[in-house]
Protein backbone atom coordinates (compact mmCIF):
# COMPACT_ATOMS: atom_id res chain seq x y z
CA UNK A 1 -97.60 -59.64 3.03
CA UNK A 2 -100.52 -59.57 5.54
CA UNK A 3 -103.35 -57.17 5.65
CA UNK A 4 -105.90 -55.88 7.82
CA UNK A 5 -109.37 -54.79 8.65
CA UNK A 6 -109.42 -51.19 8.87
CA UNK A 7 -109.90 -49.73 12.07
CA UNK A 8 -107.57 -52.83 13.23
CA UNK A 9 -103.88 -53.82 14.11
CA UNK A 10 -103.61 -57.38 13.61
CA UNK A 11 -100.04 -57.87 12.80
CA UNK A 12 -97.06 -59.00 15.30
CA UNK A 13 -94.19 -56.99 15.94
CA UNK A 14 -91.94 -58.11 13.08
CA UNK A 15 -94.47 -58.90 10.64
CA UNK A 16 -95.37 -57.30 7.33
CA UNK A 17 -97.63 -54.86 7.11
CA UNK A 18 -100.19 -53.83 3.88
CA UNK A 19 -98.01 -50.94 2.02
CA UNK A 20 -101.06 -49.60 0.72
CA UNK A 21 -102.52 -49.11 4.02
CA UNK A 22 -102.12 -45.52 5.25
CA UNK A 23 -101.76 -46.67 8.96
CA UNK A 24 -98.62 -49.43 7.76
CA UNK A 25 -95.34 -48.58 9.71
CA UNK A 26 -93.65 -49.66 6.48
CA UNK A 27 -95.28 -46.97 4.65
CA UNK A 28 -94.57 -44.30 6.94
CA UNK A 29 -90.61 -45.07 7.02
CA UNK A 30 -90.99 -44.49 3.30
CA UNK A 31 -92.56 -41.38 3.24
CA UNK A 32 -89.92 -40.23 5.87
CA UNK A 33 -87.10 -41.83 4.04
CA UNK A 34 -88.23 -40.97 0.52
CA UNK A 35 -87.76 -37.31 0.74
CA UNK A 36 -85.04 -35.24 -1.40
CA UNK A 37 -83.85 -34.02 1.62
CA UNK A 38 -83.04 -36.93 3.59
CA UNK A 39 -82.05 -38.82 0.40
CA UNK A 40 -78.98 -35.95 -0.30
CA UNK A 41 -78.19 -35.68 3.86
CA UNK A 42 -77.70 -39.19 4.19
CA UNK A 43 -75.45 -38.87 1.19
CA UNK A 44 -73.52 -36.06 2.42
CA UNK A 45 -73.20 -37.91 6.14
CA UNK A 46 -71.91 -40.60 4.20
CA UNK A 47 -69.41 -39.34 2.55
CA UNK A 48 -67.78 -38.09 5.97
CA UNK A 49 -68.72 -41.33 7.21
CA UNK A 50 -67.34 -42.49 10.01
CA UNK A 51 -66.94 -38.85 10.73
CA UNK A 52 -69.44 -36.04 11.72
CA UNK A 53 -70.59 -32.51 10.89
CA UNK A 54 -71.65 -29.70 12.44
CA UNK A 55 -75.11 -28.64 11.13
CA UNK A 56 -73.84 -25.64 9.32
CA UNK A 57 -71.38 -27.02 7.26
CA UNK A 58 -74.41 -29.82 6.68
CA UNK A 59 -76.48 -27.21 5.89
CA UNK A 60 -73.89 -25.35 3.34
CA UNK A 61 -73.64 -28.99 1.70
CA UNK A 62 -76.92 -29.67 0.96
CA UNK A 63 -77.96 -26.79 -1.75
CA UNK A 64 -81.26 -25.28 -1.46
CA UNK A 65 -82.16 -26.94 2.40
CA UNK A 66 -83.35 -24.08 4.26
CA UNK A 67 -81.97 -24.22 8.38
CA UNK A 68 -86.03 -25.27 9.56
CA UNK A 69 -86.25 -28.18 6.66
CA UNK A 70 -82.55 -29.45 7.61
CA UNK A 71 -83.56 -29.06 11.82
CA UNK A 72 -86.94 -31.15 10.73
CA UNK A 73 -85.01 -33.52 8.50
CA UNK A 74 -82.15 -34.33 11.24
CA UNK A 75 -84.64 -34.78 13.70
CA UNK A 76 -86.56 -37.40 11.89
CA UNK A 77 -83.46 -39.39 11.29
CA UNK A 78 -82.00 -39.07 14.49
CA UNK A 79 -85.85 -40.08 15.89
CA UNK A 80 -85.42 -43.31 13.58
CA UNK A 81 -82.03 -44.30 14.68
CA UNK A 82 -80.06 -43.39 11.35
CA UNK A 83 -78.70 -40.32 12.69
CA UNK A 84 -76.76 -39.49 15.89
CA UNK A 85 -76.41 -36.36 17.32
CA UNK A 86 -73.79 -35.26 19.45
CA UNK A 87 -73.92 -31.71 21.53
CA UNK A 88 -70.33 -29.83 22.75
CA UNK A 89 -71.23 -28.18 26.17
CA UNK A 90 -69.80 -24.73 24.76
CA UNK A 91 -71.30 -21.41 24.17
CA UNK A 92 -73.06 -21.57 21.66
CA UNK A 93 -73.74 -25.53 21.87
CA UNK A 94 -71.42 -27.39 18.62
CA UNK A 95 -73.91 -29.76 17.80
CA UNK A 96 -72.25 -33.00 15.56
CA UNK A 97 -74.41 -35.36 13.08
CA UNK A 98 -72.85 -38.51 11.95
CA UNK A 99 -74.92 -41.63 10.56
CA UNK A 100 -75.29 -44.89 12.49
CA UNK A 101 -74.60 -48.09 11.25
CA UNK A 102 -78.25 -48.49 10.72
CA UNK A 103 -77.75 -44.67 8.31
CA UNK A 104 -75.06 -46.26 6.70
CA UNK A 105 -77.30 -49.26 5.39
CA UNK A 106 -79.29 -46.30 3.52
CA UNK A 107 -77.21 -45.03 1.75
CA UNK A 108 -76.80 -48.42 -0.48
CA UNK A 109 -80.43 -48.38 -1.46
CA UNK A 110 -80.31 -44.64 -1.52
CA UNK A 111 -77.23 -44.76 -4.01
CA UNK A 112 -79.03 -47.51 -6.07
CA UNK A 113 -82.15 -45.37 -6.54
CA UNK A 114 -79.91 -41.89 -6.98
CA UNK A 115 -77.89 -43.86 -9.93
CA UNK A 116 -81.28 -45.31 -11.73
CA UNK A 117 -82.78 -41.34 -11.63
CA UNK A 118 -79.60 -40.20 -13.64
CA UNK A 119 -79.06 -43.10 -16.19
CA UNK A 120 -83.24 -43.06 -16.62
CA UNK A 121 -83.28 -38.94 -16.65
CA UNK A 122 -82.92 -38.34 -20.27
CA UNK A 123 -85.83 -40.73 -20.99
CA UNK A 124 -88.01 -39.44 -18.23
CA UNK A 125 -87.52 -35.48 -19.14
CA UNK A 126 -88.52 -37.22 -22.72
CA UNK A 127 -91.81 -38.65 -21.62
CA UNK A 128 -92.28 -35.19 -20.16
CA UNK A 129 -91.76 -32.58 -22.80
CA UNK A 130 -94.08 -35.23 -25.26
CA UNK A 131 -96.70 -35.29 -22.72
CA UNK A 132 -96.22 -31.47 -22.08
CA UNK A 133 -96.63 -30.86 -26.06
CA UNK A 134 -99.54 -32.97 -25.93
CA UNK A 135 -101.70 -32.25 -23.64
CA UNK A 136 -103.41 -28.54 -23.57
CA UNK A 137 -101.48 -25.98 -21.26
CA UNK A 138 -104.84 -25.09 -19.12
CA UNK A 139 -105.47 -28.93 -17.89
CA UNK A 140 -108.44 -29.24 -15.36
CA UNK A 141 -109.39 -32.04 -13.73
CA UNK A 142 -113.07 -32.02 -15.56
CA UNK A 143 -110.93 -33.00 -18.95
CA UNK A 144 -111.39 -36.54 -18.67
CA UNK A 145 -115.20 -36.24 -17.45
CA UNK A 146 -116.07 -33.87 -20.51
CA UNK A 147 -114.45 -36.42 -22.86
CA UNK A 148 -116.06 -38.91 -21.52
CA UNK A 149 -113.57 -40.97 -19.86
CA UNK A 150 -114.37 -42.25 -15.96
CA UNK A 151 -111.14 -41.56 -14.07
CA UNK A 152 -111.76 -44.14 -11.66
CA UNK A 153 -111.98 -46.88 -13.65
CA UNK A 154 -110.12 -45.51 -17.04
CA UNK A 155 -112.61 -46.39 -19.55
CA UNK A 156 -115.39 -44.49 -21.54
CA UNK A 157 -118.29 -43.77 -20.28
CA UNK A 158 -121.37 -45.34 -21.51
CA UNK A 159 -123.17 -42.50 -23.91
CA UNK A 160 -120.29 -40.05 -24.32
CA UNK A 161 -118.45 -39.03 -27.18
């Protein structure tokens, strides 16, 4: 993995970029990709896959996805290559969504990461409802400050307590 100066664009097309830089391509895709919604529209492409759908029935698929968030999310993957769109020269337009090869190669990750949130959920919604009956129910960011603990670097601050 390579980094960079800020400020600066030192890599070569097809080299890695610094994940934890804001400005890395890498890190974009993922914060495109990583979304709920694109994560349960690539699913529901793929299981018409190598078929299409027309946005509404896409849209009554995907529970909760309101039309502007699926427009936005379709867009997005159609801009990145996962998604193609096809539009029926009729009144009003048909317009068809179907993934690409390259869509199809996200749903395996996709999948992966879908099946490790519901074998891990029980544990997770565990850590949760300990931490929630832990921690006070009006939490402000000052809390660590006033007990003395630096945030930044995690450790007590000389002179408190």
């Amino acid at each position: 993995m390579t980094t960079s100066s800020p400020g600066t664009d030192d890599r070569r097309p097809g080299e890695r970029g610094d994940l934890l830089d804001p400005r890395c391509p890498t890190r974009q895709l993922l914060s495109r990709i990583g979304t709920k919604w694109t994560s349960m529209t690539v699913k529901v492409l793929a299981g018409e896959a190598p078929g299409e759908l027309r946005f509404a029935e896409l849209r009554r698929r995907v529970p909760g996805i309101s039309q502007k968030m699926l427009s936005v999310t379709l867009h997005s993957l159609v801009r990145d290559g996962l998604v193609e769109r096809r539009v029926e020269p009729t009144v009003p337009p048909a317009v068809h969504y179907r993934l690409t090869e390259l869509g199809l190669s996200l749903e395996v990750p996709l999948s992966a990461l879908r099946i490790w949130a519901e074998k891990h959920m029980p544990e997770i919604d565990r850590h949760n409802r300990l931490a929630d009956a832990a921690s006070p129910t009006d939490e402000s960011p000052d809390t660590d400050r006033a007990a003395g603990i630096d945030e930044t670097a995690g450790r007590r601050l000389e002179g408190a307590g």
